[in-house]
Structures are given as structure tokens and as C-alpha cells.
PDB file of N, CA and C in Angstrom:
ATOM      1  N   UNK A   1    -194.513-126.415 223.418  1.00  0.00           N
ATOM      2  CA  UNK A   1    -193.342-125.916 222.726  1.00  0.00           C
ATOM      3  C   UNK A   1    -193.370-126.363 221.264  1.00  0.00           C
ATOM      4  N   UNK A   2    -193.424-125.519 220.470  1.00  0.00           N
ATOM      5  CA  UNK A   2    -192.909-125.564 218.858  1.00  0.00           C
ATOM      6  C   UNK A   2    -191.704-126.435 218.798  1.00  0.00           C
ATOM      7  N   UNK A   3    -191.564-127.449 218.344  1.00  0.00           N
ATOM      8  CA  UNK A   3    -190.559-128.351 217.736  1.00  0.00           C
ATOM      9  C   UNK A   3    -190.590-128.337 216.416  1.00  0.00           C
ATOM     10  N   UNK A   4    -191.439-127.502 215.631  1.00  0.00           N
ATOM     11  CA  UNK A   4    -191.618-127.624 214.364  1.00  0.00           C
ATOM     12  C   UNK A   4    -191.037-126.719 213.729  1.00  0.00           C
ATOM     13  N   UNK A   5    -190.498-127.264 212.720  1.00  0.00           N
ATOM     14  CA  UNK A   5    -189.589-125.838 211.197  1.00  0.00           C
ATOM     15  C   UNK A   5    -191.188-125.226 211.149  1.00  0.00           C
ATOM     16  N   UNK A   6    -191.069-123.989 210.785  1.00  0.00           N
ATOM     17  CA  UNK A   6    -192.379-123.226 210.063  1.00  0.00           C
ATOM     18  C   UNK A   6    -191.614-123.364 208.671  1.00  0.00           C
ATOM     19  N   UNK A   7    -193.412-123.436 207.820  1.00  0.00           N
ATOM     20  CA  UNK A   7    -193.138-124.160 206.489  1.00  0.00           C
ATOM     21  C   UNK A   7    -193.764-122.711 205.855  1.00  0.00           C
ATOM     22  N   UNK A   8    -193.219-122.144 205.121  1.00  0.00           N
ATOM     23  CA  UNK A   8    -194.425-120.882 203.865  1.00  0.00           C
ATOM     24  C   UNK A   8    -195.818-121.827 203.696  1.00  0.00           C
ATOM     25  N   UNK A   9    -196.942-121.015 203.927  1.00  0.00           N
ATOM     26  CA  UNK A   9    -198.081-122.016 203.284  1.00  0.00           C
ATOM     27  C   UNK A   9    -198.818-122.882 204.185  1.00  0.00           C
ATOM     28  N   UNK A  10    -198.210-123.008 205.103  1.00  0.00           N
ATOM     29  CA  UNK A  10    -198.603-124.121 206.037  1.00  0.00           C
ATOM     30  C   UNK A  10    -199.715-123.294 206.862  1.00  0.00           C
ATOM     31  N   UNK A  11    -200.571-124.270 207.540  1.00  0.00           N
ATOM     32  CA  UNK A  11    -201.644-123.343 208.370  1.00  0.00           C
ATOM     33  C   UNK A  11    -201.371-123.621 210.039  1.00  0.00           C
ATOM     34  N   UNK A  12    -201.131-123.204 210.877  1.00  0.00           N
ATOM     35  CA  UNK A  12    -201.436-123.538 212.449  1.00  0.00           C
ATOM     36  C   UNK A  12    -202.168-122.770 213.223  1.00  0.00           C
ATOM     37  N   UNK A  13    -202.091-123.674 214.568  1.00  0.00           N
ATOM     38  CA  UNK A  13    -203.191-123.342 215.581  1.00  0.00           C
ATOM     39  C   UNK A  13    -202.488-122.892 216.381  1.00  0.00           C
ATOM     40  N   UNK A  14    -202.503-121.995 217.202  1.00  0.00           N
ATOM     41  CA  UNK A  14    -201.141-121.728 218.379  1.00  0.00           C
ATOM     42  C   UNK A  14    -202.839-122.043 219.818  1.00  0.00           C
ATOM     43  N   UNK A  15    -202.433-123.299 220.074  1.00  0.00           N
ATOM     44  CA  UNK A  15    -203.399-123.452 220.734  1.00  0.00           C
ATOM     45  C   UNK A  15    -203.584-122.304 222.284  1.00  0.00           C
ATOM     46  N   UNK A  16    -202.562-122.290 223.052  1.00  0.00           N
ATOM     47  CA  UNK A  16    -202.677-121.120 224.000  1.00  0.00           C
ATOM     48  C   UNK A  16    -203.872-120.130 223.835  1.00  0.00           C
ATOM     49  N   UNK A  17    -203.792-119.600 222.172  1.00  0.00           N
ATOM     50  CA  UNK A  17    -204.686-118.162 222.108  1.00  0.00           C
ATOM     51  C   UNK A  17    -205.513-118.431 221.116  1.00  0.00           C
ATOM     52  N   UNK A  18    -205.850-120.037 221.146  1.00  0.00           N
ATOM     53  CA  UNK A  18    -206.723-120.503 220.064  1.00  0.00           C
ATOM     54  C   UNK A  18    -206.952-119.769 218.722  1.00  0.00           C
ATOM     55  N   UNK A  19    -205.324-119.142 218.132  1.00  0.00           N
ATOM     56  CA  UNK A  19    -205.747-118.356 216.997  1.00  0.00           C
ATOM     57  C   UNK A  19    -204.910-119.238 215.530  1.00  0.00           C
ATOM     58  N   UNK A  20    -205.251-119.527 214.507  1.00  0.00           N
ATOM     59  CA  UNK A  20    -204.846-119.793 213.291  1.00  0.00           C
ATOM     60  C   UNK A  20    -204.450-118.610 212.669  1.00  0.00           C
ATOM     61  N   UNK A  21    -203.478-119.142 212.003  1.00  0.00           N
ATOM     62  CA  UNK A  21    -202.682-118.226 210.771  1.00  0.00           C
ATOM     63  C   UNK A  21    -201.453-118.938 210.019  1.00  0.00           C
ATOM     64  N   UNK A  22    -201.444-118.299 209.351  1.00  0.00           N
ATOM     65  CA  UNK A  22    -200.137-119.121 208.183  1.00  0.00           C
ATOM     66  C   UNK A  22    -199.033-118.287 208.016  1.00  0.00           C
ATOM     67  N   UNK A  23    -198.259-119.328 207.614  1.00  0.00           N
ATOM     68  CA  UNK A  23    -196.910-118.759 207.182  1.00  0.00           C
ATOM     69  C   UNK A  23    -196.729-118.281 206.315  1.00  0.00           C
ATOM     70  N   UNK A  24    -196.466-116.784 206.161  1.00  0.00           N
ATOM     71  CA  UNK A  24    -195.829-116.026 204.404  1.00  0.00           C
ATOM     72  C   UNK A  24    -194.917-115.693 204.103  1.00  0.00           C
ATOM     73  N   UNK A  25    -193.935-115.603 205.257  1.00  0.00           N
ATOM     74  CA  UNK A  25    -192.265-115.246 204.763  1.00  0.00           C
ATOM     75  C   UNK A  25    -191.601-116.319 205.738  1.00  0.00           C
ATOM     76  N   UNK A  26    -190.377-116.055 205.584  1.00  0.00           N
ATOM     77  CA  UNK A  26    -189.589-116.430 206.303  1.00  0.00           C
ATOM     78  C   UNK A  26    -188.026-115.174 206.108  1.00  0.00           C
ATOM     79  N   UNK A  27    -187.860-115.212 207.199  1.00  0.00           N
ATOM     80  CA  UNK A  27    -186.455-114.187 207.229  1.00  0.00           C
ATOM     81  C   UNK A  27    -185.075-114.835 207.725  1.00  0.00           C
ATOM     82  N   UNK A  28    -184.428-115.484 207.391  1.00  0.00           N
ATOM     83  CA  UNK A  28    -183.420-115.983 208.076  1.00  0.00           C
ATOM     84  C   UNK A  28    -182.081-115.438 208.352  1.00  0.00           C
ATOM     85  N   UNK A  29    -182.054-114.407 207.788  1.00  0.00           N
ATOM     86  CA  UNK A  29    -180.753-113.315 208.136  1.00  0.00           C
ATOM     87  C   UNK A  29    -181.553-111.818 209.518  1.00  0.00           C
ATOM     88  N   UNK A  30    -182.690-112.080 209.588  1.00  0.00           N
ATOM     89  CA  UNK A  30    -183.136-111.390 210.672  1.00  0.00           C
ATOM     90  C   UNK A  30    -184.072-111.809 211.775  1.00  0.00           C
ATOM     91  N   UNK A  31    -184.249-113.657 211.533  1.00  0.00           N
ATOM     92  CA  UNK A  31    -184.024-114.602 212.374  1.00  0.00           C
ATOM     93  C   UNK A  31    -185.870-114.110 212.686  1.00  0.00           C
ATOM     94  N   UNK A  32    -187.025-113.818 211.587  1.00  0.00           N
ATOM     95  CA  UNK A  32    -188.199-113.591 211.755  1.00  0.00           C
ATOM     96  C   UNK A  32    -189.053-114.337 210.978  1.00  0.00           C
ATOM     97  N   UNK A  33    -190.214-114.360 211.189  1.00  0.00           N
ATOM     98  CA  UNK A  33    -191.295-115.430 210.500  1.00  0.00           C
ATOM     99  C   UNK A  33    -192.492-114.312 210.775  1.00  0.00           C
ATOM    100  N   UNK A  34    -192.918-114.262 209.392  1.00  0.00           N
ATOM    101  CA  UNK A  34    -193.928-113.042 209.009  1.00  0.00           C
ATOM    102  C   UNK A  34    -195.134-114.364 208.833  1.00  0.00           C
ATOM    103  N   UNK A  35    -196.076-114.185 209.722  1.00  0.00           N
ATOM    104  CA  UNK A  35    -197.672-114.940 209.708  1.00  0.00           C
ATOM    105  C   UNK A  35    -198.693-113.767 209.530  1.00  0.00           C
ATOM    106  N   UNK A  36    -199.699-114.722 209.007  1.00  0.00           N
ATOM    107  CA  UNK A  36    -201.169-113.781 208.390  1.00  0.00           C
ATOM    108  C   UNK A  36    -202.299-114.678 209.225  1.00  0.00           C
ATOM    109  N   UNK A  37    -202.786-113.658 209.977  1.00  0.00           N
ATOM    110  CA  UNK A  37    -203.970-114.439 210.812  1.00  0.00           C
ATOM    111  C   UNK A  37    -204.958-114.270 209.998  1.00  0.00           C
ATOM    112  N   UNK A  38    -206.462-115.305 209.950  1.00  0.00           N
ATOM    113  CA  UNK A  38    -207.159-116.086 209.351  1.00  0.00           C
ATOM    114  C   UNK A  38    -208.483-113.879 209.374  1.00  0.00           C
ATOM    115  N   UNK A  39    -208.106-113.306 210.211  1.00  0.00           N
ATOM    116  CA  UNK A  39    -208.458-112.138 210.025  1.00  0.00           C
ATOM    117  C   UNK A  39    -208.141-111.095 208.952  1.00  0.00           C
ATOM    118  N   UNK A  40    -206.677-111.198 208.805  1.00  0.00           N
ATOM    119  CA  UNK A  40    -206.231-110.173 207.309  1.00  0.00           C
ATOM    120  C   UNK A  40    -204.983-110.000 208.437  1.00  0.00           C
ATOM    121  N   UNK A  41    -205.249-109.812 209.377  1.00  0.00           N
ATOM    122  CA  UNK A  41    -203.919-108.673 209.740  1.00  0.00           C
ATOM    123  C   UNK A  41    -202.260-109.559 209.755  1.00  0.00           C
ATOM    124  N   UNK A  42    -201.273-108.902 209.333  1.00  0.00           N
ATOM    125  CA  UNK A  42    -200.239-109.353 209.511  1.00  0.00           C
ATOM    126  C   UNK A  42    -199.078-109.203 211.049  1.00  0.00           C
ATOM    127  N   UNK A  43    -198.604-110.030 211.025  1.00  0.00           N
ATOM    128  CA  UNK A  43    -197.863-110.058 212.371  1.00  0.00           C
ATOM    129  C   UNK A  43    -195.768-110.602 212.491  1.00  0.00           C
ATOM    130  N   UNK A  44    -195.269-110.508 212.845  1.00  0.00           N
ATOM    131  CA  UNK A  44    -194.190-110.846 212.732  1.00  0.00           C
ATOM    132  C   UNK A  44    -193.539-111.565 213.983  1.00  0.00           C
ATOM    133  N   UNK A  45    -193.083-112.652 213.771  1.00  0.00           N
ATOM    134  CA  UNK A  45    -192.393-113.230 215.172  1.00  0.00           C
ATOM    135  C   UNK A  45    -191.364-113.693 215.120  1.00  0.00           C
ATOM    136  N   UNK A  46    -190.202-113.690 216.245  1.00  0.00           N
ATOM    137  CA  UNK A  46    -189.098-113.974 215.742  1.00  0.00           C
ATOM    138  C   UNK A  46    -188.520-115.526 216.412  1.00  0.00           C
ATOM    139  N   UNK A  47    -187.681-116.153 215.533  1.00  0.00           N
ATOM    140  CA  UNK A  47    -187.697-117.778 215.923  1.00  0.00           C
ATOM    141  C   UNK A  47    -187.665-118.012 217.318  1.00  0.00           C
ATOM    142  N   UNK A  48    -187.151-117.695 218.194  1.00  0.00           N
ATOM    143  CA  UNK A  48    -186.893-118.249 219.699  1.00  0.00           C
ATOM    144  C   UNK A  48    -188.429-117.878 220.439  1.00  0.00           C
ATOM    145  N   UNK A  49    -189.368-117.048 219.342  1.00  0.00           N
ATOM    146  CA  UNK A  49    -190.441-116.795 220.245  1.00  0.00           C
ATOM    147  C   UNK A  49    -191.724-118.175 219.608  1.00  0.00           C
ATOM    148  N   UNK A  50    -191.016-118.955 218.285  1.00  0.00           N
ATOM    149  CA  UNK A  50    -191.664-119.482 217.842  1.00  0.00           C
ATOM    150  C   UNK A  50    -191.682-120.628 218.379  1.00  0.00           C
ATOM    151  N   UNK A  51    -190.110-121.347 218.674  1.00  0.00           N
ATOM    152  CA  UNK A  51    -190.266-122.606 219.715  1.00  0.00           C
ATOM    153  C   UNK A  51    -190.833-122.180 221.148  1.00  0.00           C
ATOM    154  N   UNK A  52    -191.010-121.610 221.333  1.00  0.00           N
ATOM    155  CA  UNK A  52    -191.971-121.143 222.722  1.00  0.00           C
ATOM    156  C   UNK A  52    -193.620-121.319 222.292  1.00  0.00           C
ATOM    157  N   UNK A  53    -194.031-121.558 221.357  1.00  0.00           N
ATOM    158  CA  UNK A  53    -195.530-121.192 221.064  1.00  0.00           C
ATOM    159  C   UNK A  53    -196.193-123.232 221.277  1.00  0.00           C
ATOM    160  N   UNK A  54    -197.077-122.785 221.546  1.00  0.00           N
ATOM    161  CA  UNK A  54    -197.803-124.047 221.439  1.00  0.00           C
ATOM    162  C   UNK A  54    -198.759-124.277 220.344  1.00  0.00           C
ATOM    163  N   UNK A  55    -197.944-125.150 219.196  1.00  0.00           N
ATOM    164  CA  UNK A  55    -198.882-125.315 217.996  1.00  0.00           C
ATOM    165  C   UNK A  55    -198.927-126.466 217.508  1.00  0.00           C
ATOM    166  N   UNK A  56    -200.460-126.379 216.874  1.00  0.00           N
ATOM    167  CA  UNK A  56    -200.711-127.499 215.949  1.00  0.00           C
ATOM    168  C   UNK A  56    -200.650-127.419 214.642  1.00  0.00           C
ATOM    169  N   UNK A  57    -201.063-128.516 214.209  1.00  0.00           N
ATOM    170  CA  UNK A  57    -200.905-128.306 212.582  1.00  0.00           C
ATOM    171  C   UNK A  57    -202.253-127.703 212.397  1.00  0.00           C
ATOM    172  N   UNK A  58    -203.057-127.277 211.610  1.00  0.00           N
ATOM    173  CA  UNK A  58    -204.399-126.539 211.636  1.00  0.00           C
ATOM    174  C   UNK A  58    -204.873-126.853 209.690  1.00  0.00           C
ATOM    175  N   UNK A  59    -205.711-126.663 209.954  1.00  0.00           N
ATOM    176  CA  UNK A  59    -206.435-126.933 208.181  1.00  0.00           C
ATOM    177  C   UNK A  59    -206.450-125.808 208.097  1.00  0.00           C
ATOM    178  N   UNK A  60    -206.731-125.516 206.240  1.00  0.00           N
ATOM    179  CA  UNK A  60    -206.962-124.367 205.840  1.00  0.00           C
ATOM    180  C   UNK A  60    -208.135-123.848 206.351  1.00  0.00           C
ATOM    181  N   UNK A  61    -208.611-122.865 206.419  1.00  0.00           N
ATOM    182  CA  UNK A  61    -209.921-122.622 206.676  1.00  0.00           C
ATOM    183  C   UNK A  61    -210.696-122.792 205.550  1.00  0.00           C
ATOM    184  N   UNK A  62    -212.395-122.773 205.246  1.00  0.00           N
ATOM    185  CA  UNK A  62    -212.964-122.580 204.892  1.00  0.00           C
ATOM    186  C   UNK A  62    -212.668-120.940 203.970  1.00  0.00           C
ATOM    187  N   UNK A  63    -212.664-120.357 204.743  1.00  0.00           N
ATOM    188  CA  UNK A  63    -212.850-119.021 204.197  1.00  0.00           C
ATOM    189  C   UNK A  63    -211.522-117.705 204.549  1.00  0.00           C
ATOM    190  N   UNK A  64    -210.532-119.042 204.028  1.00  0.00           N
ATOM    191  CA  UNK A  64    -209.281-118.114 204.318  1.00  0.00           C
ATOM    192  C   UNK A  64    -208.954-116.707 203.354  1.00  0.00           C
ATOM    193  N   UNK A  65    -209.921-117.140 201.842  1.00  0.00           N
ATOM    194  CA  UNK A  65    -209.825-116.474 201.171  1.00  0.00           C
ATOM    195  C   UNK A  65    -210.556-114.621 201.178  1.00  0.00           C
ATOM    196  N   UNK A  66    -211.097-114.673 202.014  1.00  0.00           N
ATOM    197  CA  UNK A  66    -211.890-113.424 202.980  1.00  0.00           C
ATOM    198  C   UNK A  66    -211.153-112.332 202.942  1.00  0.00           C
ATOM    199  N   UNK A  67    -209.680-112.566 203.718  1.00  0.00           N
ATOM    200  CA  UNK A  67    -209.102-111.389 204.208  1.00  0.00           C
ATOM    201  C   UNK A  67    -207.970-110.781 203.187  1.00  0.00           C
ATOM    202  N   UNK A  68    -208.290-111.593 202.165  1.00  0.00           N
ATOM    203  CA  UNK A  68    -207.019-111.303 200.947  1.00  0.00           C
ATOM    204  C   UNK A  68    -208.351-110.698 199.994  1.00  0.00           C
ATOM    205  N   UNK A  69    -209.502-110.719 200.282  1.00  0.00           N
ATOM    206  CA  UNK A  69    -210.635-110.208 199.221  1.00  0.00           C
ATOM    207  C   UNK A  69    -210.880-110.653 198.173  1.00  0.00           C
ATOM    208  N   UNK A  70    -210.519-112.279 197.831  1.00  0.00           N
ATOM    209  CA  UNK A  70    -210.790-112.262 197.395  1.00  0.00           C
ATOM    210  C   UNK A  70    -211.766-113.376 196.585  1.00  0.00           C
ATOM    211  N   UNK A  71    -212.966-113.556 195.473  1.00  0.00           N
ATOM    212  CA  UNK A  71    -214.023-113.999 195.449  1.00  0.00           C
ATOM    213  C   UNK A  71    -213.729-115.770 194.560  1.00  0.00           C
ATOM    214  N   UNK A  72    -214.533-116.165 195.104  1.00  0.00           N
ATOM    215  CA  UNK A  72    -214.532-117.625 193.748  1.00  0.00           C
ATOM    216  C   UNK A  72    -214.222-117.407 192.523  1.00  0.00           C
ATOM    217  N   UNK A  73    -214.446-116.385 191.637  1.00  0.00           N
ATOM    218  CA  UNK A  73    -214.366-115.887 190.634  1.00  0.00           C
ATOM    219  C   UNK A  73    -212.959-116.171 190.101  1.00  0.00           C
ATOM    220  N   UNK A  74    -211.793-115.341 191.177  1.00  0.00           N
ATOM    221  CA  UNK A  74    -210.628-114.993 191.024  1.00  0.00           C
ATOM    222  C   UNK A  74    -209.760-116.444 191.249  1.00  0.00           C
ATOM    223  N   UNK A  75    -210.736-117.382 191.470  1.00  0.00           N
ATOM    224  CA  UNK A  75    -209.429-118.288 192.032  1.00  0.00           C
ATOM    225  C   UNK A  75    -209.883-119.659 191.111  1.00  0.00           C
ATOM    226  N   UNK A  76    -210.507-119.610 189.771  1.00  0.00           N
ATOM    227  CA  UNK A  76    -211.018-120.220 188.623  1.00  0.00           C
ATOM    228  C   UNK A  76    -209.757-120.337 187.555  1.00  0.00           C
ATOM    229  N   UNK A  77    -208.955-119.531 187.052  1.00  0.00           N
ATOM    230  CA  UNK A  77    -207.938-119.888 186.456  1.00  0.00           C
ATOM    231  C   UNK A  77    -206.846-118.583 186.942  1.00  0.00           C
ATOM    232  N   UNK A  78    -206.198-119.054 187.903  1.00  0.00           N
ATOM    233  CA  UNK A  78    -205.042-118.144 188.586  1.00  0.00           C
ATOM    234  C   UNK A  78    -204.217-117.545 188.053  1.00  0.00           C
ATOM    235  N   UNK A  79    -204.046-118.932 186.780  1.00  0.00           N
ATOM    236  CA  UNK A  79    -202.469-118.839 186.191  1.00  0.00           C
ATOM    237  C   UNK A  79    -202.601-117.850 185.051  1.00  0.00           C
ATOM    238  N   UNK A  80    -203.745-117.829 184.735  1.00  0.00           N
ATOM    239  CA  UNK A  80    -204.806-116.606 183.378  1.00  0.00           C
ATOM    240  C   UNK A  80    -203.843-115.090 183.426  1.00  0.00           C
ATOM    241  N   UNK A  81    -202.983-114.577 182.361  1.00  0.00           N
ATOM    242  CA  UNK A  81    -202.401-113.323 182.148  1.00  0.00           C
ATOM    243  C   UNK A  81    -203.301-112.927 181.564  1.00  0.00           C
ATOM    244  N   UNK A  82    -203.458-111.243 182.180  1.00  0.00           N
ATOM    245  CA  UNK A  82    -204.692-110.783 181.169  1.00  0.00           C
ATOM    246  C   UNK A  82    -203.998-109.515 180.715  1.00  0.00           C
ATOM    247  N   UNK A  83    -204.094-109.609 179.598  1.00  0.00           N
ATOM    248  CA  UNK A  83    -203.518-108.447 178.598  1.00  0.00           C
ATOM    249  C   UNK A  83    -204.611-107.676 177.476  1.00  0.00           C
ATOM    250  N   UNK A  84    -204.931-106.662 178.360  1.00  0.00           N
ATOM    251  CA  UNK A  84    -205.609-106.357 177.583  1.00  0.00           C
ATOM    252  C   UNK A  84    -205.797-106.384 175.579  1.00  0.00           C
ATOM    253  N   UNK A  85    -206.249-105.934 175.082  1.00  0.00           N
ATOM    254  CA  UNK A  85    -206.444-105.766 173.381  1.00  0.00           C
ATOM    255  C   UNK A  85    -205.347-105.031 172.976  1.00  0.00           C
ATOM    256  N   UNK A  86    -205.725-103.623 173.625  1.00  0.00           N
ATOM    257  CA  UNK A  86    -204.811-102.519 173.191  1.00  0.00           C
ATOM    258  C   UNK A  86    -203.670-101.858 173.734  1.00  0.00           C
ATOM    259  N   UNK A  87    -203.164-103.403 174.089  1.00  0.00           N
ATOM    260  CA  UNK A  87    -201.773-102.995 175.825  1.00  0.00           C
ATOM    261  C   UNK A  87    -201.018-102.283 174.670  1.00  0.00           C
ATOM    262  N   UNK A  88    -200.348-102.271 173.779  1.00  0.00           N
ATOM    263  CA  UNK A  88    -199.437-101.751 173.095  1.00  0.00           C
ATOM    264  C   UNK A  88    -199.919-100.803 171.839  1.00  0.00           C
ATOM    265  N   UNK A  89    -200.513-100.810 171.766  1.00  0.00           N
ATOM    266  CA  UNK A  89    -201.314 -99.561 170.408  1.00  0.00           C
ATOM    267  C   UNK A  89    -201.721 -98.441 170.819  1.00  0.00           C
ATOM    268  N   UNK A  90    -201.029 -97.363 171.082  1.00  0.00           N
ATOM    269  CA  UNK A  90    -201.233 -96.191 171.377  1.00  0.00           C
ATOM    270  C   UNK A  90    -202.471 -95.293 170.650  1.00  0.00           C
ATOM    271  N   UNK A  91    -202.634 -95.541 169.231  1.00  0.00           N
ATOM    272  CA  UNK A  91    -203.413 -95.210 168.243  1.00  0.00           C
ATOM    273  C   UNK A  91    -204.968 -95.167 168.440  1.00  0.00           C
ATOM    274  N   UNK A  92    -204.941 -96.781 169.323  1.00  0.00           N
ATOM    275  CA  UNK A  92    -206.434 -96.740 169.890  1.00  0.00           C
ATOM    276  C   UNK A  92    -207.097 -96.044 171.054  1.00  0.00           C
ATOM    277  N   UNK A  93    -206.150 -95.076 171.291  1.00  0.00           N
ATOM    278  CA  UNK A  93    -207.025 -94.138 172.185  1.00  0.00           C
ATOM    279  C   UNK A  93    -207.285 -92.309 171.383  1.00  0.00           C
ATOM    280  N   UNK A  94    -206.617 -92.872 170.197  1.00  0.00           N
ATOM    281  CA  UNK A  94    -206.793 -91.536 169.785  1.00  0.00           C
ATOM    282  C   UNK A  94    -208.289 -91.468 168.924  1.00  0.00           C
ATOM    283  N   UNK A  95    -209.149 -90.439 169.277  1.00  0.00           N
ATOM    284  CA  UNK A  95    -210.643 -90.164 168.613  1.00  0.00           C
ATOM    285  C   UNK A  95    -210.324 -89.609 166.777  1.00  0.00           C
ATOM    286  N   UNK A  96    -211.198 -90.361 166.236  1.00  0.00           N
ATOM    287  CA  UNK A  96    -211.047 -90.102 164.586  1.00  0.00           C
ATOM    288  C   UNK A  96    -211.398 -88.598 164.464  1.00  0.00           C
ATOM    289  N   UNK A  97    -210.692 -88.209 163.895  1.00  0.00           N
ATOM    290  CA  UNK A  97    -211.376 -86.534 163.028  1.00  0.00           C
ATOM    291  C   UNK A  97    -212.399 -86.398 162.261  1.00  0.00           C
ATOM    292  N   UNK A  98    -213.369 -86.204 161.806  1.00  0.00           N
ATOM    293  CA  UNK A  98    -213.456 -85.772 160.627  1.00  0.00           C
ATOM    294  C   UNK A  98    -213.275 -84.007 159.742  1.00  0.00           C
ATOM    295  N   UNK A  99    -212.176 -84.477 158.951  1.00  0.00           N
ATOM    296  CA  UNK A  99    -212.241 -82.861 158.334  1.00  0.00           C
ATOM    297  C   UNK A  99    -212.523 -82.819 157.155  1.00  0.00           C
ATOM    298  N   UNK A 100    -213.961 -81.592 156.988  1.00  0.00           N
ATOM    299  CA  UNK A 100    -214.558 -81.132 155.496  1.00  0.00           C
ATOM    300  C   UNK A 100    -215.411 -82.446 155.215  1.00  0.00           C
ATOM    301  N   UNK A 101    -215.656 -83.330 156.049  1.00  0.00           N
ATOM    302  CA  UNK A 101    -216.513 -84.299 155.805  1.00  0.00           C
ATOM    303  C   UNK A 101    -216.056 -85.200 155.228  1.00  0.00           C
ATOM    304  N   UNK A 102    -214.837 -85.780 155.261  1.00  0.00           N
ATOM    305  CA  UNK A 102    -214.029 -86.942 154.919  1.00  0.00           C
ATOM    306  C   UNK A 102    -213.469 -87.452 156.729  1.00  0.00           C
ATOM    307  N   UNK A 103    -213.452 -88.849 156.557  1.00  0.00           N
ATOM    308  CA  UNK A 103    -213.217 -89.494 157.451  1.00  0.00           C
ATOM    309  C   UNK A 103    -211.774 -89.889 157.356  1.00  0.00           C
ATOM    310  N   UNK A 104    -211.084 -90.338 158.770  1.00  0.00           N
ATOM    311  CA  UNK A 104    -209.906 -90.970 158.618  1.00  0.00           C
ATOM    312  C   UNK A 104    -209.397 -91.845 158.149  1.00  0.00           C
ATOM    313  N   UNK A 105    -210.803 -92.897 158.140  1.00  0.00           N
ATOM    314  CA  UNK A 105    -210.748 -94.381 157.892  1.00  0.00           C
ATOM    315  C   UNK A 105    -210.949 -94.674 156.370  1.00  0.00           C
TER     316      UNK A 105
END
């Protein structure tokens, strides 16, 4: 039996069906707990089915990052906004003319 609050973030084992997954929501006005198994797929359970489960605390996985797609690359500076050059300059998509052999520029 689950005696445990589910935490966002946290990882467990529901030992019964030897499966890991974590916590990503929580619903408390519709009394549900949205988990992401260590596969990708999402699942939803609702609290009275959660103190019924048999769980452990569980480590992250190795390679939890798999089913969200995504690579070492992406997880180097997270906090990184990327804005492009020309987010706001409309101008730079427009191609120069030339007319009579004079340039725009």
C-alpha cells in the first residue's frame, strides 16, 4: 500500500508490475495524478487507486531522457532563450532589387 504523497518529479517503482514512472501533474480538484512511464506513454490514476499501489522510491533512470527525445545536446544549457537575429525585422526577408543597374544598398 502507497502511504506516500506523490511528489511532481519524483521517480517510482510500483513493484507489483515492476514498472517505473514519474510524476507530472497532479489534479486535486479531480482527485488524479498524471504519471509518464520510463517508455513515453502517459497514464492517469486517480488517488484512492494510488494508496492501493505498491511502491518504491525508484532512481531516475539512466535514460529517462529517451522518451521525451531528447539528446545530450539539449540538456547543456536548458535555461538558453534562443532568439533568433531577425525575430523582429521584417525587412530581412525581403530580396534586394536591382533597378536600371543601381542597387538598394
Amino acid at each position: 500500500m502507497a502511504s506516500q504523497v506523490p511528489v511532481i518529479g519524483a521517480w517510482y517503482e510500483d513493484a507489483s508490475q515492476d514498472d517505473i514512472f514519474e510524476v507530472v501533474a497532479l489534479d486535486e480538484h479531480s482527485g488524479s495524478i498524471e504519471i509518464q512511464h520510463v517508455g513515453g506513454e502517459v497514464s492517469e490514476i486517480d488517488f484512492e487507486t494510488w494508496q492501493q499501489l505498491v511502491l518504491l522510491p525508484a532512481e531516475q533512470p539512466e535514460d529517462w531522457r529517451a522518451s521525451y527525445e531528447l539528446s545530450n545536446e539539449d540538456s547543456h544549457f536548458p535555461d538558453d532563450i534562443y532568439i533568433p537575429d531577425n525575430w523582429n525585422d521584417p525587412l530581412t526577408d525581403i530580396d534586394a532589387d536591382t533597378v536600371y543597374g543601381l542597387d538598394d544598398f
